[in-house]
PDB file of N, CA and C in Angstrom:
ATOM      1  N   UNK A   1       7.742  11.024  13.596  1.00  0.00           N
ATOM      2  CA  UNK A   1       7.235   9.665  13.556  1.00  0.00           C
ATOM      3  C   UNK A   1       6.062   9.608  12.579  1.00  0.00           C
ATOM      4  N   UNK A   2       6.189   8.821  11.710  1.00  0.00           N
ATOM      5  CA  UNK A   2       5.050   8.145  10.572  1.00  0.00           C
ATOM      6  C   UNK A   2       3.696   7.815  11.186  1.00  0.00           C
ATOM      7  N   UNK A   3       2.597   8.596  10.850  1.00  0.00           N
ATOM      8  CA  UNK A   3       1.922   7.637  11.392  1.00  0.00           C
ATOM      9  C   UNK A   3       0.525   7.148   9.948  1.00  0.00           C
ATOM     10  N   UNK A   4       1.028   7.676   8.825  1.00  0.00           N
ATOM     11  CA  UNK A   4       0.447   7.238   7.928  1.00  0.00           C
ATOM     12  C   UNK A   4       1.553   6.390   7.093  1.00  0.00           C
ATOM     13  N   UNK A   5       1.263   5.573   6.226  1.00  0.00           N
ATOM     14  CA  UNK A   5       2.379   4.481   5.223  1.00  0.00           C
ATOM     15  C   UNK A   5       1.484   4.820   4.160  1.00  0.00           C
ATOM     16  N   UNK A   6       2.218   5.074   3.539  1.00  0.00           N
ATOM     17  CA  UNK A   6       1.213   5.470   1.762  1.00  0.00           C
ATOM     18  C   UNK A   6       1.864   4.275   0.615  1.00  0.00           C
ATOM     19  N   UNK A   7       0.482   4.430   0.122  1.00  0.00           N
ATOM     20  CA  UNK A   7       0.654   3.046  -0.758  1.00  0.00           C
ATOM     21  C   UNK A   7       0.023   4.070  -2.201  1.00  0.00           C
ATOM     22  N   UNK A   8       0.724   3.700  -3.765  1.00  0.00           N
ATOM     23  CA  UNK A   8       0.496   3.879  -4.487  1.00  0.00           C
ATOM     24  C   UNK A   8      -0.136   2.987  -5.413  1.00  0.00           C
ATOM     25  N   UNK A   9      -1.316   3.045  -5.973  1.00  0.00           N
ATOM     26  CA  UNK A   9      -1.894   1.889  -6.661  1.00  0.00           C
ATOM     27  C   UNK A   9      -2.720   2.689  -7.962  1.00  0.00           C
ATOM     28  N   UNK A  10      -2.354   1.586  -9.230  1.00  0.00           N
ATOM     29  CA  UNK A  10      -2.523   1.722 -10.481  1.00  0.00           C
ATOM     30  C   UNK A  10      -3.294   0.299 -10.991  1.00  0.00           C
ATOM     31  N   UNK A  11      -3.799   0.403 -12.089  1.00  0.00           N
ATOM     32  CA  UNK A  11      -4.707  -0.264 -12.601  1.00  0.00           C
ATOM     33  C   UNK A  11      -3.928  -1.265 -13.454  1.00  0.00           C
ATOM     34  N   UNK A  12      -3.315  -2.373 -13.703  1.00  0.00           N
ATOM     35  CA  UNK A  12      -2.588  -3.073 -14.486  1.00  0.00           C
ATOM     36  C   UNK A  12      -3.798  -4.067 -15.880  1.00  0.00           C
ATOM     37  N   UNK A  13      -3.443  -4.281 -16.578  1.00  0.00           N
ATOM     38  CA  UNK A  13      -4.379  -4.825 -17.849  1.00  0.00           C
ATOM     39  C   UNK A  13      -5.336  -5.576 -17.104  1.00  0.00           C
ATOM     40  N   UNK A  14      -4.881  -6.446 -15.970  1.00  0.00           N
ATOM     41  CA  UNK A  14      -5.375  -7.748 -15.306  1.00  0.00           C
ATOM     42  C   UNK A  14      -5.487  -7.478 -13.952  1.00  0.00           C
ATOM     43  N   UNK A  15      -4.962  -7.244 -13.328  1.00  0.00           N
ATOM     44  CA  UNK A  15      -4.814  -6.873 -11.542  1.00  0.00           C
ATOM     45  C   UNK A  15      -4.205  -5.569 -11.030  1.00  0.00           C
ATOM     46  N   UNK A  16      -4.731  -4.659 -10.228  1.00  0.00           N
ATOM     47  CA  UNK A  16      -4.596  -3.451  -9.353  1.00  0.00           C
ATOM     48  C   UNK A  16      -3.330  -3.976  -9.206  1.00  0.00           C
ATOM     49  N   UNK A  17      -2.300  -2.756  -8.959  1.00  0.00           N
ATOM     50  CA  UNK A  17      -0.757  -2.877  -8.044  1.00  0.00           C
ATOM     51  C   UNK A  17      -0.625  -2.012  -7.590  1.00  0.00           C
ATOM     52  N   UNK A  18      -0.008  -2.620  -5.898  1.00  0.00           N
ATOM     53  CA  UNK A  18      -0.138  -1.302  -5.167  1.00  0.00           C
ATOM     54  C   UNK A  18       1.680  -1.591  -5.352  1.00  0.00           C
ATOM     55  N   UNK A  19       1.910  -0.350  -4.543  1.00  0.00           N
ATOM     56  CA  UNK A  19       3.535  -0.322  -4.429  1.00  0.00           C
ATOM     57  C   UNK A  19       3.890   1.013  -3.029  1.00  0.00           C
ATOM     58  N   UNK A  20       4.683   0.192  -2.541  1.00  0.00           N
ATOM     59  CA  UNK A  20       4.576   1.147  -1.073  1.00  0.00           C
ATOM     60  C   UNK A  20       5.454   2.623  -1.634  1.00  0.00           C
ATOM     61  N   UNK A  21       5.121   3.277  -0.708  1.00  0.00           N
ATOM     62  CA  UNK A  21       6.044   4.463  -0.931  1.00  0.00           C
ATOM     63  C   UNK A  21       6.180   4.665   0.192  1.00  0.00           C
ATOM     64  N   UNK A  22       6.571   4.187   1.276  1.00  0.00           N
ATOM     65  CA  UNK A  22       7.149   4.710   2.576  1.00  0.00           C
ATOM     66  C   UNK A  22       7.683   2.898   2.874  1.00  0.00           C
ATOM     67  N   UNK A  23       7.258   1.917   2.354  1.00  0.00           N
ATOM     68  CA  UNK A  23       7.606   0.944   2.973  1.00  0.00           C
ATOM     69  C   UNK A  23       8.035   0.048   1.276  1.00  0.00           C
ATOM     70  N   UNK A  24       9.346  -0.904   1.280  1.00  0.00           N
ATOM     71  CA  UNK A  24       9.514  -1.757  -0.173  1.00  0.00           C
ATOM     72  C   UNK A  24       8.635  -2.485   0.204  1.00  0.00           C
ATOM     73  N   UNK A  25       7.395  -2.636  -0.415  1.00  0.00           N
ATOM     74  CA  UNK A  25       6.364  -3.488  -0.836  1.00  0.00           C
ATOM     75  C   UNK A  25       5.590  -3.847  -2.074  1.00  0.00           C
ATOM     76  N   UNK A  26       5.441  -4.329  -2.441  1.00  0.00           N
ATOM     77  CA  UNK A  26       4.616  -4.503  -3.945  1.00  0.00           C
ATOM     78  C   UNK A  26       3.560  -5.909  -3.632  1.00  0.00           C
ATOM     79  N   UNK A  27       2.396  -5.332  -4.312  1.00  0.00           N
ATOM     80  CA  UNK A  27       1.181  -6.764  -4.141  1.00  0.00           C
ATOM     81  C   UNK A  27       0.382  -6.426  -4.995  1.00  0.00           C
ATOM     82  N   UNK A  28      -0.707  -7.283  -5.711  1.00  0.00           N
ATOM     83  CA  UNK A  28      -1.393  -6.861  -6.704  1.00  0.00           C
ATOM     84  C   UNK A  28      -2.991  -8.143  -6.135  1.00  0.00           C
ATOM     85  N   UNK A  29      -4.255  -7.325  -6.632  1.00  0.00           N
ATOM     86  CA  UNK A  29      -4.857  -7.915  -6.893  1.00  0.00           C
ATOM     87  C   UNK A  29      -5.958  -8.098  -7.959  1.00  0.00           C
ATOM     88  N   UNK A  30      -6.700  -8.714  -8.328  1.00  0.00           N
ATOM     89  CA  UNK A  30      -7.968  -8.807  -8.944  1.00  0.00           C
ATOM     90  C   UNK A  30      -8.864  -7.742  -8.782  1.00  0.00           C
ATOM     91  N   UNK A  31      -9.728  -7.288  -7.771  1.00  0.00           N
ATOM     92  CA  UNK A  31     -10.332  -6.569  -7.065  1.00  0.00           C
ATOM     93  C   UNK A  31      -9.802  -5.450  -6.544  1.00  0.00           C
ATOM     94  N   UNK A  32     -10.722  -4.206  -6.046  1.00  0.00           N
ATOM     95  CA  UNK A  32      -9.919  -3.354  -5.348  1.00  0.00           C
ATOM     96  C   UNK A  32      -9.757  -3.944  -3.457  1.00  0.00           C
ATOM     97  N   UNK A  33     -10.746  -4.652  -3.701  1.00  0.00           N
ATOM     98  CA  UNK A  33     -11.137  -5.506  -2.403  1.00  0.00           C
ATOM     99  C   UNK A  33     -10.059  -6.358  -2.154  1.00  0.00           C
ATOM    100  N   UNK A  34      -9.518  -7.209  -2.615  1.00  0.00           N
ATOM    101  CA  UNK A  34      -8.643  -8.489  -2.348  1.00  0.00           C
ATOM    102  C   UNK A  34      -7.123  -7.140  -2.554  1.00  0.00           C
ATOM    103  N   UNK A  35      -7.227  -6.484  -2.940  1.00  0.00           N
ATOM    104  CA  UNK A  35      -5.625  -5.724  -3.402  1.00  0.00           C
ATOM    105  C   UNK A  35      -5.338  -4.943  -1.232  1.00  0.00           C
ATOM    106  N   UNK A  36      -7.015  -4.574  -1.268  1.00  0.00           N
ATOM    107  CA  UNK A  36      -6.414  -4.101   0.480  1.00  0.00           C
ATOM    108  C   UNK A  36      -6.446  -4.818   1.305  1.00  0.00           C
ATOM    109  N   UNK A  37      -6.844  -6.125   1.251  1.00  0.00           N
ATOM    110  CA  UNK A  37      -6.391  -7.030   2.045  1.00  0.00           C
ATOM    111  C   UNK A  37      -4.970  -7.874   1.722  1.00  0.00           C
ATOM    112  N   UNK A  38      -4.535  -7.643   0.517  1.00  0.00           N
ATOM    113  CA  UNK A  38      -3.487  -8.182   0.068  1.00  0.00           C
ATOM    114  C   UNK A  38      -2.141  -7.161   0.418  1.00  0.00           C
ATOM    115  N   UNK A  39      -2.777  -5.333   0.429  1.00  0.00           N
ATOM    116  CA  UNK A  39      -1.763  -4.505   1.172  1.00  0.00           C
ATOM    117  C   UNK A  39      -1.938  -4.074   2.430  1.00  0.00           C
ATOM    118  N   UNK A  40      -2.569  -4.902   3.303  1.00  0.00           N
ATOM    119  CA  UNK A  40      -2.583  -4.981   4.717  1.00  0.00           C
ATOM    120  C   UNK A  40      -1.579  -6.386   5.413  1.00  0.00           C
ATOM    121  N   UNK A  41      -2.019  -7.501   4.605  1.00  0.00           N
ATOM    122  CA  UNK A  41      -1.168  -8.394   4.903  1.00  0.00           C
ATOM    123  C   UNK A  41       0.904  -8.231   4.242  1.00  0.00           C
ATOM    124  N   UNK A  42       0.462  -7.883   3.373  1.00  0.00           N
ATOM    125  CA  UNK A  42       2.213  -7.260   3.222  1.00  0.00           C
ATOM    126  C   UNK A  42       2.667  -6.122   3.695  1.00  0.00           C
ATOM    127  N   UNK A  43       2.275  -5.381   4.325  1.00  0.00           N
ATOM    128  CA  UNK A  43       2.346  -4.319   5.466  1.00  0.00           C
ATOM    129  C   UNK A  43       2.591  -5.217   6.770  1.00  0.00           C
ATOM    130  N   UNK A  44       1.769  -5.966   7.225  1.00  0.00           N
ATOM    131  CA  UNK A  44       1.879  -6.661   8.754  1.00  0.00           C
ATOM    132  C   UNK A  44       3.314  -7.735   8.396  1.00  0.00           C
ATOM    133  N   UNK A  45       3.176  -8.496   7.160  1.00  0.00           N
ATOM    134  CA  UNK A  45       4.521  -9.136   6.957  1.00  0.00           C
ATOM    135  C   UNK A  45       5.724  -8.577   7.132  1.00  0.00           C
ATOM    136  N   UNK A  46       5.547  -7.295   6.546  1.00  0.00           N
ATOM    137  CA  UNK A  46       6.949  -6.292   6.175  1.00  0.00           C
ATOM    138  C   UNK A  46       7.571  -6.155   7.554  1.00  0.00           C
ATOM    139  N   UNK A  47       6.269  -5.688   8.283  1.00  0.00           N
ATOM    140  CA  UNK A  47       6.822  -4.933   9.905  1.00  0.00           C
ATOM    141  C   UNK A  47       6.723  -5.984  10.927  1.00  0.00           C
ATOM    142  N   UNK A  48       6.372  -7.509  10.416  1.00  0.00           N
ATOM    143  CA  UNK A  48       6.378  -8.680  11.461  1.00  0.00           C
ATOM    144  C   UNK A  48       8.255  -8.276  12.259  1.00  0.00           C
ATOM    145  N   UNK A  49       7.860  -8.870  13.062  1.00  0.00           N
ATOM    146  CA  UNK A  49       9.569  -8.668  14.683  1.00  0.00           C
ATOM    147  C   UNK A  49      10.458  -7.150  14.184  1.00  0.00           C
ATOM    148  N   UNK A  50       9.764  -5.747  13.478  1.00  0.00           N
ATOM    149  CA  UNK A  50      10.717  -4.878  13.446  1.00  0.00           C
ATOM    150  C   UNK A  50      10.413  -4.453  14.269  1.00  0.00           C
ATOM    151  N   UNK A  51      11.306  -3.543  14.836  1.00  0.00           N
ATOM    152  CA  UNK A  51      10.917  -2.481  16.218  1.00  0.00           C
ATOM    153  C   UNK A  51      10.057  -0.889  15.240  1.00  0.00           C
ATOM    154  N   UNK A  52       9.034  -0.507  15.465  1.00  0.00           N
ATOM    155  CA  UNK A  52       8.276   0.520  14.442  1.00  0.00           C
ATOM    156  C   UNK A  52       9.441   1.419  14.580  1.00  0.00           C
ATOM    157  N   UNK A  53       9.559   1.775  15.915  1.00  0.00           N
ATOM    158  CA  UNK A  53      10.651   2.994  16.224  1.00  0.00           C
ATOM    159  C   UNK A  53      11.791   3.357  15.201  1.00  0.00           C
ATOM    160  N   UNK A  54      12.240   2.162  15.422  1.00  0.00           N
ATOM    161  CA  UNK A  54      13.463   1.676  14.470  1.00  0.00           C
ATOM    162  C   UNK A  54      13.374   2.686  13.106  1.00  0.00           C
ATOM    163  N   UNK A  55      11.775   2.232  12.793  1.00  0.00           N
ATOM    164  CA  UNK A  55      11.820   2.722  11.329  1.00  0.00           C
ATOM    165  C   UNK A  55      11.288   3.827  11.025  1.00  0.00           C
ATOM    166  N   UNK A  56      10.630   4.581  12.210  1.00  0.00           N
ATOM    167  CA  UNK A  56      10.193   6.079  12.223  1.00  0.00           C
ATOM    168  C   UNK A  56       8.669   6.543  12.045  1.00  0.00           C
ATOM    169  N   UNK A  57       8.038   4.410  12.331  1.00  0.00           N
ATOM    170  CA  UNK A  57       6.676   4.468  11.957  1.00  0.00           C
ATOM    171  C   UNK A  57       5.727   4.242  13.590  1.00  0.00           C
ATOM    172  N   UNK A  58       5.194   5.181  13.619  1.00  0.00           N
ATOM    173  CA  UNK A  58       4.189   5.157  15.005  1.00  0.00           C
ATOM    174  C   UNK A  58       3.024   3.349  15.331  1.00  0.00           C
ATOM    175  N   UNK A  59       3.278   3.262  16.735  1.00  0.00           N
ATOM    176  CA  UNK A  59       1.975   1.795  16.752  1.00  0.00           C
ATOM    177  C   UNK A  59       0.494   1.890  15.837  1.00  0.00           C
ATOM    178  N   UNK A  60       0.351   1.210  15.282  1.00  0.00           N
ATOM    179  CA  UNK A  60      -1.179   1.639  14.407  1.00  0.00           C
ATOM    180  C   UNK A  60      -1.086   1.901  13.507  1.00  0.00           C
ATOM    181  N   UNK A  61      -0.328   2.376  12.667  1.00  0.00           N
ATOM    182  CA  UNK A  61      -0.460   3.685  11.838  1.00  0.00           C
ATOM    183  C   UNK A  61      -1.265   3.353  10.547  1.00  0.00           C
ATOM    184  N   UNK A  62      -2.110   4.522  10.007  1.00  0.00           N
ATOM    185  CA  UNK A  62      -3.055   4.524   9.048  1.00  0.00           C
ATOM    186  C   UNK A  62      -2.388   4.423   7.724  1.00  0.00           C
ATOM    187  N   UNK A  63      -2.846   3.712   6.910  1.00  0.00           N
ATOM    188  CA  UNK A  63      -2.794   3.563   5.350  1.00  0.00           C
ATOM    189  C   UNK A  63      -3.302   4.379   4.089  1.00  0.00           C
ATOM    190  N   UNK A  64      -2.585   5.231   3.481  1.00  0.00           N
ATOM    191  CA  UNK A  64      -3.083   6.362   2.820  1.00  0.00           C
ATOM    192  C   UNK A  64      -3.014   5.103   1.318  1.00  0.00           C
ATOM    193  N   UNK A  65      -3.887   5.470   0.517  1.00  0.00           N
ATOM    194  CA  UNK A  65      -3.866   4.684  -0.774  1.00  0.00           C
ATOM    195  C   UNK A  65      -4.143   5.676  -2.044  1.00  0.00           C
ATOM    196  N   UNK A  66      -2.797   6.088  -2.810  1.00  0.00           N
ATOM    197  CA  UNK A  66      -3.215   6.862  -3.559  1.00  0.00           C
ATOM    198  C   UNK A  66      -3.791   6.093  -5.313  1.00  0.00           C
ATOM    199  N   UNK A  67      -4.521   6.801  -6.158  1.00  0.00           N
ATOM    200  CA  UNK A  67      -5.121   5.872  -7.118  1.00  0.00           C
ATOM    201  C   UNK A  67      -4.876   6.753  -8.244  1.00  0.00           C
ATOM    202  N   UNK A  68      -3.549   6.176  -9.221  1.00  0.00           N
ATOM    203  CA  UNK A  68      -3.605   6.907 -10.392  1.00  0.00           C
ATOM    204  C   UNK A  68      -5.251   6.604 -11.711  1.00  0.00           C
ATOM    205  N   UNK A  69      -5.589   7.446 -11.535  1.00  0.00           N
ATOM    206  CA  UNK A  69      -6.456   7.023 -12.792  1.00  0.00           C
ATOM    207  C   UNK A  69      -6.248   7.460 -13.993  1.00  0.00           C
ATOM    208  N   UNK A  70      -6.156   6.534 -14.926  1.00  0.00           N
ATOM    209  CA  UNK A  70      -5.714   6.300 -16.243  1.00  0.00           C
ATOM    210  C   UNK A  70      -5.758   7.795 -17.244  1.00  0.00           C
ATOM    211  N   UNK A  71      -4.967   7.705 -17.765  1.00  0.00           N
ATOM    212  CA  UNK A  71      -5.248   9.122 -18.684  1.00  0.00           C
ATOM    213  C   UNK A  71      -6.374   8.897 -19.971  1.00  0.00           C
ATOM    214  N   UNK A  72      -7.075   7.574 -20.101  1.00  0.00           N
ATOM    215  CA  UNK A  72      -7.424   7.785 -20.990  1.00  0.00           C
ATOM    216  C   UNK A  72      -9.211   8.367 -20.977  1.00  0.00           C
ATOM    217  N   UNK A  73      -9.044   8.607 -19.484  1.00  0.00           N
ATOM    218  CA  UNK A  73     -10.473   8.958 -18.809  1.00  0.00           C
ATOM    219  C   UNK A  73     -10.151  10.686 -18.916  1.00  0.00           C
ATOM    220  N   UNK A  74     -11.770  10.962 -19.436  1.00  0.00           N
ATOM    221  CA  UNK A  74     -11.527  12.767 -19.842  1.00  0.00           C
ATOM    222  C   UNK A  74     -12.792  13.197 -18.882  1.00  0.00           C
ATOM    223  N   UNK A  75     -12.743  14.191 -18.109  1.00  0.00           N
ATOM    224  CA  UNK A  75     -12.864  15.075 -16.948  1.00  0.00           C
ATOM    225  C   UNK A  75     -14.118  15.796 -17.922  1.00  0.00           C
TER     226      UNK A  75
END
């Protein structure tokens, strides 16, 4: 049973996009702020009347957010 949903998010010219990787979701925002409230509410949409069981995801479960950062940034 799932009890994390991982979300992948990249930097677009104009707005953050996340994109689920355990769940089909996609949302984008302005902010990094408005993008996790924007992938909390399409998370609660996604799983509105499913049974979690069903889908192998535990009650609650935590949100992992991974963050590609750009290659053009040098270490």
């Amino acid at each position: 049973m799932k009890h994390i949903i991982q979300v992948y998010v990249s930097k677009g010219d104009k707005y953050y996009v996340a994109e689920g990787v355990d769940l089909p979701i996609v949302t984008q925002g302005k902010t990094l702020d408005e993008l996790v409230e924007n992938i909390k509410e399409a998370i609660e949409l996604h799983l509105e009347d499913e049974n979690l069981s069903d889908l192998n995801i535990a009650p609650n479960p935590s949100v992992l957010m991974n963050f590609e950062i750009p290659s053009r940034i040098h270490a």
